[in-house]
N, C-alpha and C. Protein backbone atom coordinates (compact mmCIF):
# COMPACT_ATOMS: atom_id res chain seq x y z
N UNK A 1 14.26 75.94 55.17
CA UNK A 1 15.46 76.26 54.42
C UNK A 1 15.91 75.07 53.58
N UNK A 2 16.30 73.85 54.22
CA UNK A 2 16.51 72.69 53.13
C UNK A 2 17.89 72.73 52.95
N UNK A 3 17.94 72.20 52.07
CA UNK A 3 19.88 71.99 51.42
C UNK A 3 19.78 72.46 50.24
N UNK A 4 21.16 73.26 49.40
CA UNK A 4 21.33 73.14 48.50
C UNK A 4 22.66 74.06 47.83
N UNK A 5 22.46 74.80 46.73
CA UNK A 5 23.74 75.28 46.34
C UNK A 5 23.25 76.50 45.67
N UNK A 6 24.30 77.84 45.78
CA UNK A 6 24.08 78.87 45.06
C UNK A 6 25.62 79.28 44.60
N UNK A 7 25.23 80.18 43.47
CA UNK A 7 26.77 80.51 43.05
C UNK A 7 26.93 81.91 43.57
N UNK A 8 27.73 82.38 44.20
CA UNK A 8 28.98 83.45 44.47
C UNK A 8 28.66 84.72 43.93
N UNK A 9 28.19 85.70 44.97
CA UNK A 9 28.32 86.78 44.09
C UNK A 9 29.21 87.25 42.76
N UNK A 10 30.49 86.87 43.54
CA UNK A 10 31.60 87.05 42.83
C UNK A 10 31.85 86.34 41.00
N UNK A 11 31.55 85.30 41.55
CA UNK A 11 31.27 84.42 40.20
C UNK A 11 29.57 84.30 39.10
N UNK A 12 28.62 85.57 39.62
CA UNK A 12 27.38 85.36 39.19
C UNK A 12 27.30 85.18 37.27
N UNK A 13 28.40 85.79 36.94
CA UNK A 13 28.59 85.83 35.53
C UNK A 13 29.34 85.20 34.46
N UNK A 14 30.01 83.83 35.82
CA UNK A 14 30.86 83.17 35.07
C UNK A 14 30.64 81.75 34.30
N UNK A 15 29.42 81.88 33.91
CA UNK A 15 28.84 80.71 33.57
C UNK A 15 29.34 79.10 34.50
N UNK A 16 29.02 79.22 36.21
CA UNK A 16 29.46 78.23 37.05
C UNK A 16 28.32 77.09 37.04
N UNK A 17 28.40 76.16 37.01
CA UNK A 17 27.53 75.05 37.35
C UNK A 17 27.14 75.05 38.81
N UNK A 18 26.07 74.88 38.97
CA UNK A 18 25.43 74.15 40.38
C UNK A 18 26.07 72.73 40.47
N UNK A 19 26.14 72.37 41.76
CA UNK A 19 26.67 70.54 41.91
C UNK A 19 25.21 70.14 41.53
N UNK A 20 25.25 68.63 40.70
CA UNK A 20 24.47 67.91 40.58
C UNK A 20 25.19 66.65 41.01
N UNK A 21 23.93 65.89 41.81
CA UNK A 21 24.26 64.07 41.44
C UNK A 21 24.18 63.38 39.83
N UNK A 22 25.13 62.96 39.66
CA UNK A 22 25.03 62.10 38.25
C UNK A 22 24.45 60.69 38.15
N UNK A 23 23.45 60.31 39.09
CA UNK A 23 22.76 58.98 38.67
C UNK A 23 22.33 58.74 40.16
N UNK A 24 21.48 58.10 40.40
CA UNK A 24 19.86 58.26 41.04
C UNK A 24 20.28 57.51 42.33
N UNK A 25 21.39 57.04 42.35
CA UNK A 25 22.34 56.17 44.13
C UNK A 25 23.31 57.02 44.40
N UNK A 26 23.85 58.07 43.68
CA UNK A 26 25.05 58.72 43.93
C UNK A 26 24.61 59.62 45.12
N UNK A 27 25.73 59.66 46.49
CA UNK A 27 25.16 59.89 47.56
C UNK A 27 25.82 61.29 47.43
N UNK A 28 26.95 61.95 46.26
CA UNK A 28 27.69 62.96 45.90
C UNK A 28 27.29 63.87 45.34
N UNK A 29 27.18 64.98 45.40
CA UNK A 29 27.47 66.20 44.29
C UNK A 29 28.42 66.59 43.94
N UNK A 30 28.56 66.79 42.34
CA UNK A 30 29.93 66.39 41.75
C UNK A 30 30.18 68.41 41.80
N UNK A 31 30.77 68.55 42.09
CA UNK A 31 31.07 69.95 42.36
C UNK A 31 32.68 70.52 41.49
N UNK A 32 32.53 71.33 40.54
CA UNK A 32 33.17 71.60 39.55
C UNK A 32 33.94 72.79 39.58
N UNK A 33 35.26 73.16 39.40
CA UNK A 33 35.66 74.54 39.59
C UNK A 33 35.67 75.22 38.76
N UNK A 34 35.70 76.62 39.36
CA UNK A 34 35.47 77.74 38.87
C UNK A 34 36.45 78.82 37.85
N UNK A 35 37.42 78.02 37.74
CA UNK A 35 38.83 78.82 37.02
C UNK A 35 39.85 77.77 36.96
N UNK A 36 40.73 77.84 35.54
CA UNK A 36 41.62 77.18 35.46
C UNK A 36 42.56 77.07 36.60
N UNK A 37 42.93 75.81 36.91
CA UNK A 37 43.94 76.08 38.39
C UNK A 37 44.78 74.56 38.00
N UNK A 38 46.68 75.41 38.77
CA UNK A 38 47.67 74.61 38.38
C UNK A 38 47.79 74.03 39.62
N UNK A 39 48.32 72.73 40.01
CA UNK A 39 48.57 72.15 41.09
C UNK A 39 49.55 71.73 41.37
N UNK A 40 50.76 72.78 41.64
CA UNK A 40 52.02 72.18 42.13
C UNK A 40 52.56 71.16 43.01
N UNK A 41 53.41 70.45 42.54
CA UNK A 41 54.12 69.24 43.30
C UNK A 41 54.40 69.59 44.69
N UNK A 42 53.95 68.64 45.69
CA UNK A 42 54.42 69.45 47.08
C UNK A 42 53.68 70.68 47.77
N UNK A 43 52.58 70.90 46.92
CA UNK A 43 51.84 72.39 47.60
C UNK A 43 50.44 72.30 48.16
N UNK A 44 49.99 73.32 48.35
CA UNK A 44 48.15 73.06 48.57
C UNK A 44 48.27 74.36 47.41
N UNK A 45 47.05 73.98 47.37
CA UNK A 45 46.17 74.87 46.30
C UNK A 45 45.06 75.55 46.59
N UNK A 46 44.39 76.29 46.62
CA UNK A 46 42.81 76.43 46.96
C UNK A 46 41.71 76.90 45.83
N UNK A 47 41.54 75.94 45.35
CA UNK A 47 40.70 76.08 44.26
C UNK A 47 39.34 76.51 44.31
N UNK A 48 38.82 77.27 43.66
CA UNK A 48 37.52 78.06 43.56
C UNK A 48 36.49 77.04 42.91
N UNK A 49 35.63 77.32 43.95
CA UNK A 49 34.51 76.41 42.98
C UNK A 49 33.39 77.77 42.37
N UNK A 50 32.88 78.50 43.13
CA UNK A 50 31.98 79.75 42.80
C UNK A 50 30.86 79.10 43.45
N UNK A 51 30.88 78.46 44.37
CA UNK A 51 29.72 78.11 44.57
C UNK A 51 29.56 78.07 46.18
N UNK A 52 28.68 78.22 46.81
CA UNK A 52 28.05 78.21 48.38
C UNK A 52 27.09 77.17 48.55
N UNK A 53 26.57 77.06 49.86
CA UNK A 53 25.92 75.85 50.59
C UNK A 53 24.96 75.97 51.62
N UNK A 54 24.12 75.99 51.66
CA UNK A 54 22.98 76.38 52.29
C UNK A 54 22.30 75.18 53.05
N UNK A 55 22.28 75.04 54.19
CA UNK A 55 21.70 73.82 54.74
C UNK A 55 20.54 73.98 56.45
N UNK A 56 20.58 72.84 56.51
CA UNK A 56 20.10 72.61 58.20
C UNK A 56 20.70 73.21 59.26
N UNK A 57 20.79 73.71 60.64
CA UNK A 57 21.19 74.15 61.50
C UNK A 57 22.57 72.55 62.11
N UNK A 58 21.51 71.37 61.75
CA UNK A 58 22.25 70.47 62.04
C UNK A 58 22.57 69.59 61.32
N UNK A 59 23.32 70.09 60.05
CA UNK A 59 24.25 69.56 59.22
C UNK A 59 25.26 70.24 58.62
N UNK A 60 26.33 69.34 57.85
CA UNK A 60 27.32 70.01 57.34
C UNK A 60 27.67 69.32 56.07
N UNK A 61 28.13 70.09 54.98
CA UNK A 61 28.27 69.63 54.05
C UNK A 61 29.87 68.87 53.39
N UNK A 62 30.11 67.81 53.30
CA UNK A 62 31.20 67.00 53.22
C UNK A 62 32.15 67.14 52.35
N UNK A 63 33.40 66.98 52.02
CA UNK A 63 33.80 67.76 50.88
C UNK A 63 34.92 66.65 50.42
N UNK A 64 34.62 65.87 49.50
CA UNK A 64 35.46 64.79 49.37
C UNK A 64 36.12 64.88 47.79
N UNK A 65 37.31 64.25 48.18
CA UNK A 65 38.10 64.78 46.43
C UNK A 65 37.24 63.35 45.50
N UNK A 66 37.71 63.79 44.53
CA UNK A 66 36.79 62.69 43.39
C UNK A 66 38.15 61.48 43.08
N UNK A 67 37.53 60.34 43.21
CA UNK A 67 38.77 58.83 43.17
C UNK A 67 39.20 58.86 41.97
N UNK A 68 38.72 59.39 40.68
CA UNK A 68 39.21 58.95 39.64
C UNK A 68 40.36 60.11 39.81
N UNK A 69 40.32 61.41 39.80
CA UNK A 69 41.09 62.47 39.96
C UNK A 69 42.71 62.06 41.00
N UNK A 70 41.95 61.65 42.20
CA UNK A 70 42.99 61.02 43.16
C UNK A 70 43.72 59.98 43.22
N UNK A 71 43.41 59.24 42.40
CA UNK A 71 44.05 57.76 41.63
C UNK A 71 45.33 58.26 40.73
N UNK A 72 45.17 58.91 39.47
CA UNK A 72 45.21 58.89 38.24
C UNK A 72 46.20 60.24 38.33
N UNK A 73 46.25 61.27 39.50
CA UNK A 73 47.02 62.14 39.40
C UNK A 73 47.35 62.64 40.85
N UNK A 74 47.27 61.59 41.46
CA UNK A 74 47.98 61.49 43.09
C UNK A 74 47.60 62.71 43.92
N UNK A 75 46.23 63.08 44.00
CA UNK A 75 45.92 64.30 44.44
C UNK A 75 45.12 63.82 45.87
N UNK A 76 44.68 64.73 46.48
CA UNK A 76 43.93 64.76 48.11
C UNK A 76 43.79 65.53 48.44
N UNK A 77 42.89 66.11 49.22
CA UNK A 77 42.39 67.43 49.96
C UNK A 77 43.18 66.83 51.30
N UNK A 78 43.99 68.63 51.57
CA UNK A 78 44.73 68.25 52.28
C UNK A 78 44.49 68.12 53.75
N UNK A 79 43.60 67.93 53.94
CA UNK A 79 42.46 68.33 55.27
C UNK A 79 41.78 66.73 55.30
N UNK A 80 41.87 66.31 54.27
CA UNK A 80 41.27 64.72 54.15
C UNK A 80 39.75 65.15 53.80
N UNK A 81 39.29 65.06 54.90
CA UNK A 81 38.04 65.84 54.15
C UNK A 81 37.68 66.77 54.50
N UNK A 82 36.86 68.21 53.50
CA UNK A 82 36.48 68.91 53.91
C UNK A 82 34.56 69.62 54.73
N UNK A 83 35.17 70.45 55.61
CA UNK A 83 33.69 70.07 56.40
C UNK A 83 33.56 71.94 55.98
N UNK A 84 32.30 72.00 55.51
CA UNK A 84 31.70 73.23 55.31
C UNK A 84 30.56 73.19 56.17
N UNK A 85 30.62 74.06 57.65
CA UNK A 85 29.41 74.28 58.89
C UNK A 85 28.31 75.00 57.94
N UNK A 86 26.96 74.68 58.36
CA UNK A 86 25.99 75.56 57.97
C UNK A 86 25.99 77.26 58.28
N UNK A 87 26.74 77.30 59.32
CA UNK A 87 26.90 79.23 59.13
C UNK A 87 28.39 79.32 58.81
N UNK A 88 28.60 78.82 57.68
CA UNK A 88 29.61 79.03 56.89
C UNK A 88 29.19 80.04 55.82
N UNK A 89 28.12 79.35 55.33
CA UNK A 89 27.07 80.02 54.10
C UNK A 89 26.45 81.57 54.74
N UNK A 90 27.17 82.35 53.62
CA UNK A 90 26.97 84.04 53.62
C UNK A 90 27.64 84.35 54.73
N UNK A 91 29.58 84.41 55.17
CA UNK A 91 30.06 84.98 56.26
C UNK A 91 30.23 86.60 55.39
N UNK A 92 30.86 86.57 56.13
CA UNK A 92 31.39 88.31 55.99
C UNK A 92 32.16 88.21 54.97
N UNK A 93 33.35 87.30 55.60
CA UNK A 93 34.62 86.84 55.24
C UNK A 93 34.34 86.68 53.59
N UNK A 94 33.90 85.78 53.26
CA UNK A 94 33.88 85.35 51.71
C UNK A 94 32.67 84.70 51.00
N UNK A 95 31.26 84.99 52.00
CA UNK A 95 29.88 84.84 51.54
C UNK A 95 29.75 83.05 51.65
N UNK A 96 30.80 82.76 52.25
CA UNK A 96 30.37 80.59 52.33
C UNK A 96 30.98 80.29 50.74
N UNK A 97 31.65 81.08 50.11
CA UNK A 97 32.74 80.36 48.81
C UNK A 97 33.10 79.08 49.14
N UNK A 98 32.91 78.24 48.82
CA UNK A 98 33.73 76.96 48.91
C UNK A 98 34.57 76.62 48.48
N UNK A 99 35.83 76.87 49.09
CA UNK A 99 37.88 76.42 48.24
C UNK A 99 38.12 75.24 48.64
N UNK A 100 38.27 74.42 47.83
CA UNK A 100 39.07 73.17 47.91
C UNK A 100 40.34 73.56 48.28
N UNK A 101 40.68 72.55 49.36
CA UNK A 101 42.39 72.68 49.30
C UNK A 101 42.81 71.13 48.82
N UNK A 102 43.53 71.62 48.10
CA UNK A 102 44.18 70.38 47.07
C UNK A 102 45.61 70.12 47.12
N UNK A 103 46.09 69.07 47.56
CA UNK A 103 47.78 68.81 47.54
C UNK A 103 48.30 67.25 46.29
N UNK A 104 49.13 67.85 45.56
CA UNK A 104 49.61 67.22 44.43
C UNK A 104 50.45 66.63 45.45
N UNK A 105 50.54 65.32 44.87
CA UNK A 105 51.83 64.41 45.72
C UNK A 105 52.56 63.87 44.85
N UNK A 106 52.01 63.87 43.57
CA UNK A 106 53.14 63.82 42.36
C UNK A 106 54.14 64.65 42.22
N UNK A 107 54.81 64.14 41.11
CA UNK A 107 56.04 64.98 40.48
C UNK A 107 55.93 65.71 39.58
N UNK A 108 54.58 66.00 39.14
CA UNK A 108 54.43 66.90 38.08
C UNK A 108 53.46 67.91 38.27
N UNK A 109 53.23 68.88 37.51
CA UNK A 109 52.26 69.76 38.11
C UNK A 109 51.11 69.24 37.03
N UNK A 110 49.92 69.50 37.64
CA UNK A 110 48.65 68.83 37.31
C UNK A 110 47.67 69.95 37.13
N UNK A 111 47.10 70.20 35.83
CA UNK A 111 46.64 71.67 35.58
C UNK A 111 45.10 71.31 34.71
N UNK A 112 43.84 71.77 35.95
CA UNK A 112 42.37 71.15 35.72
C UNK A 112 42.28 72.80 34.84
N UNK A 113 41.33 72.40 34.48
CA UNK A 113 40.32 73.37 33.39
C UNK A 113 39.34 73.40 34.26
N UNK A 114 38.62 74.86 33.64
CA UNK A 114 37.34 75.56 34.35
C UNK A 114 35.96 74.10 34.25
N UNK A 115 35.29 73.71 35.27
CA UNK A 115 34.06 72.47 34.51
C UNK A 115 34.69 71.32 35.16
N UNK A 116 35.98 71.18 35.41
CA UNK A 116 36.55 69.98 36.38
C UNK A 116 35.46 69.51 37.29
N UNK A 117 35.70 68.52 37.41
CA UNK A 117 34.73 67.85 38.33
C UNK A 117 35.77 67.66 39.25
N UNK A 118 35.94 68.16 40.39
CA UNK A 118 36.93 67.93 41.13
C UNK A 118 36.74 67.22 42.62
N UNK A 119 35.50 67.58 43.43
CA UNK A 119 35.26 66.95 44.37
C UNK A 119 33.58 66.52 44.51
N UNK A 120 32.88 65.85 45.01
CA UNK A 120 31.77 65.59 45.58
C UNK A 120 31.60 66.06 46.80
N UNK A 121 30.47 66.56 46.99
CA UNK A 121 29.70 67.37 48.60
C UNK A 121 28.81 66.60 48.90
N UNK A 122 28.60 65.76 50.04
CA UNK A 122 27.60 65.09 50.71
C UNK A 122 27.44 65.26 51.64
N UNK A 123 25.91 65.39 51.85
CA UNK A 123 25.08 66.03 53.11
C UNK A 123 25.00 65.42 53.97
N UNK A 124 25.24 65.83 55.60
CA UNK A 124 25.15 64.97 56.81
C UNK A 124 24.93 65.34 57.85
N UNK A 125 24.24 64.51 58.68
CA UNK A 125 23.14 65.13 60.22
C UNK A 125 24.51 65.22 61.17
N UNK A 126 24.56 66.06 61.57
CA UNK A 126 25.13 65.47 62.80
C UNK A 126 24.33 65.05 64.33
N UNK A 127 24.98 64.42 65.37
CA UNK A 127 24.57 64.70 66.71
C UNK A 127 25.46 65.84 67.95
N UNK A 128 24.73 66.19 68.93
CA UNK A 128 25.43 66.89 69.57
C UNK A 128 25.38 66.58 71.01
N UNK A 129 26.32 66.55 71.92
CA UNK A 129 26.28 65.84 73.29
C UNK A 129 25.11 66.38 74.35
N UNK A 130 24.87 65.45 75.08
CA UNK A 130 23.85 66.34 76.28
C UNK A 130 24.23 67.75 76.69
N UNK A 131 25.22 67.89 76.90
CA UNK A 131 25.44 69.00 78.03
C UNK A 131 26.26 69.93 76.44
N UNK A 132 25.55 70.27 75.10
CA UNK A 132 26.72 71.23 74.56
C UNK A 132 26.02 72.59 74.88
N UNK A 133 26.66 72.90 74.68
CA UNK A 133 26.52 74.61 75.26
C UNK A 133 27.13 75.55 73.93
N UNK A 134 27.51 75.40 73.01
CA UNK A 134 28.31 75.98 71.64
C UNK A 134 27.03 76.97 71.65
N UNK A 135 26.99 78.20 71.36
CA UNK A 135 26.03 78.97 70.97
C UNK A 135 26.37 80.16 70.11
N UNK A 136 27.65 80.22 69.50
CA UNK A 136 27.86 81.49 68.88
C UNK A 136 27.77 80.78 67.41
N UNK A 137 27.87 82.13 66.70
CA UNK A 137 27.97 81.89 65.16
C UNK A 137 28.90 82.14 64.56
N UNK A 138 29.24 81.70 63.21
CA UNK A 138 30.14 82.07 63.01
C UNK A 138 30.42 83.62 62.10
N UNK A 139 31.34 84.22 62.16
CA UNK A 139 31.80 85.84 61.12
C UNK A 139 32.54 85.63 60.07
N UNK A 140 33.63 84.91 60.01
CA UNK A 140 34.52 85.16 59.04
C UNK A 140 34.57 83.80 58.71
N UNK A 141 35.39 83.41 57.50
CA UNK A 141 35.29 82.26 56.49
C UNK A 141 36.52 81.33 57.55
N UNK A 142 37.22 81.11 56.28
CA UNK A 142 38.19 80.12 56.82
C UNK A 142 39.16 80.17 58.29
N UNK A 143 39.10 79.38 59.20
CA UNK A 143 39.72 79.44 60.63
C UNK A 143 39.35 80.18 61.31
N UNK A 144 37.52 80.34 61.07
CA UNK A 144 37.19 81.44 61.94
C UNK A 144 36.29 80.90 63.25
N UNK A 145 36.30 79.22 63.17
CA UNK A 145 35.82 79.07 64.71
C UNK A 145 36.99 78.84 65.94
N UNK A 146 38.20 79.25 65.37
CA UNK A 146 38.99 78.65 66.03
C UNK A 146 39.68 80.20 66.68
N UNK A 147 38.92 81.14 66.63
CA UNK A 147 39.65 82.47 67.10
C UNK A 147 38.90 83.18 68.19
């Protein structure tokens, strides 16, 4: 299977970018959204990228906001970072869509265009303890290992 990225049923026609790395050390995929989106002062957001994630049994894909973005217009995923599980990709729920959640901490509202480069996704092994026993999968998208 390998790693990588597909776009969204939902979005198959919206002319979405795949994440690419932009230069040959970048440990990121610059991952771009999918629709104009406003970012109110004080809120989360959940921004569409159109895109899914396909990986290893034992990895997960990292979901980090981009520094120039987070500098320059006081933004953060409000989760700090986001972790997309490998049976995230194709739930029931929303097919492994990947939504940024985004919180403005400014005073103004901050409004990206479709092509934003908004966060980087980086790939990572995990380990798992002697004795884990976890054996189910997951069904539904967001807060669905926690039910």
């Amino acid at each position: 299977m390998a790693r990588g990225f597909e776009v969204v049923s939902q979005y198959q026609d919206c002319d979405i970018k795949l994440p690419v790395r932009k230069t040959a050390y970048s440990a990121g995929y610059d991952i771009t959204i999918a629709q104009d989106a406003t970012l109110v002062p004080g809120k989360v957001v959940l921004v569409p990228t159109g895109v899914k994630a396909y990986m290893e049994q034992d990895e997960y894909l990292g979901i980090h906001i981009r520094s120039g973005l987070s500098i320059k217009h006081g933004l953060s995923l409000i989760n700090g970072q986001g972790i997309i599980d490998a049976d995230y990709y194709n739930n029931e729920d929303n097919e492994g869509h990947i939504l940024i959640a985004v919180y403005n901490h400014g005073s103004e509202p901050v409004v990206l265009t479709k092509g934003t480069r908004l966060a980087q996704g980086i790939f990572y092994k995990y380990l798992k303890t002697d004795h884990d026993c976890a054996d189910n999968v997951r069904s539904g998208g967001f807060g669905s290992t926690g039910q």
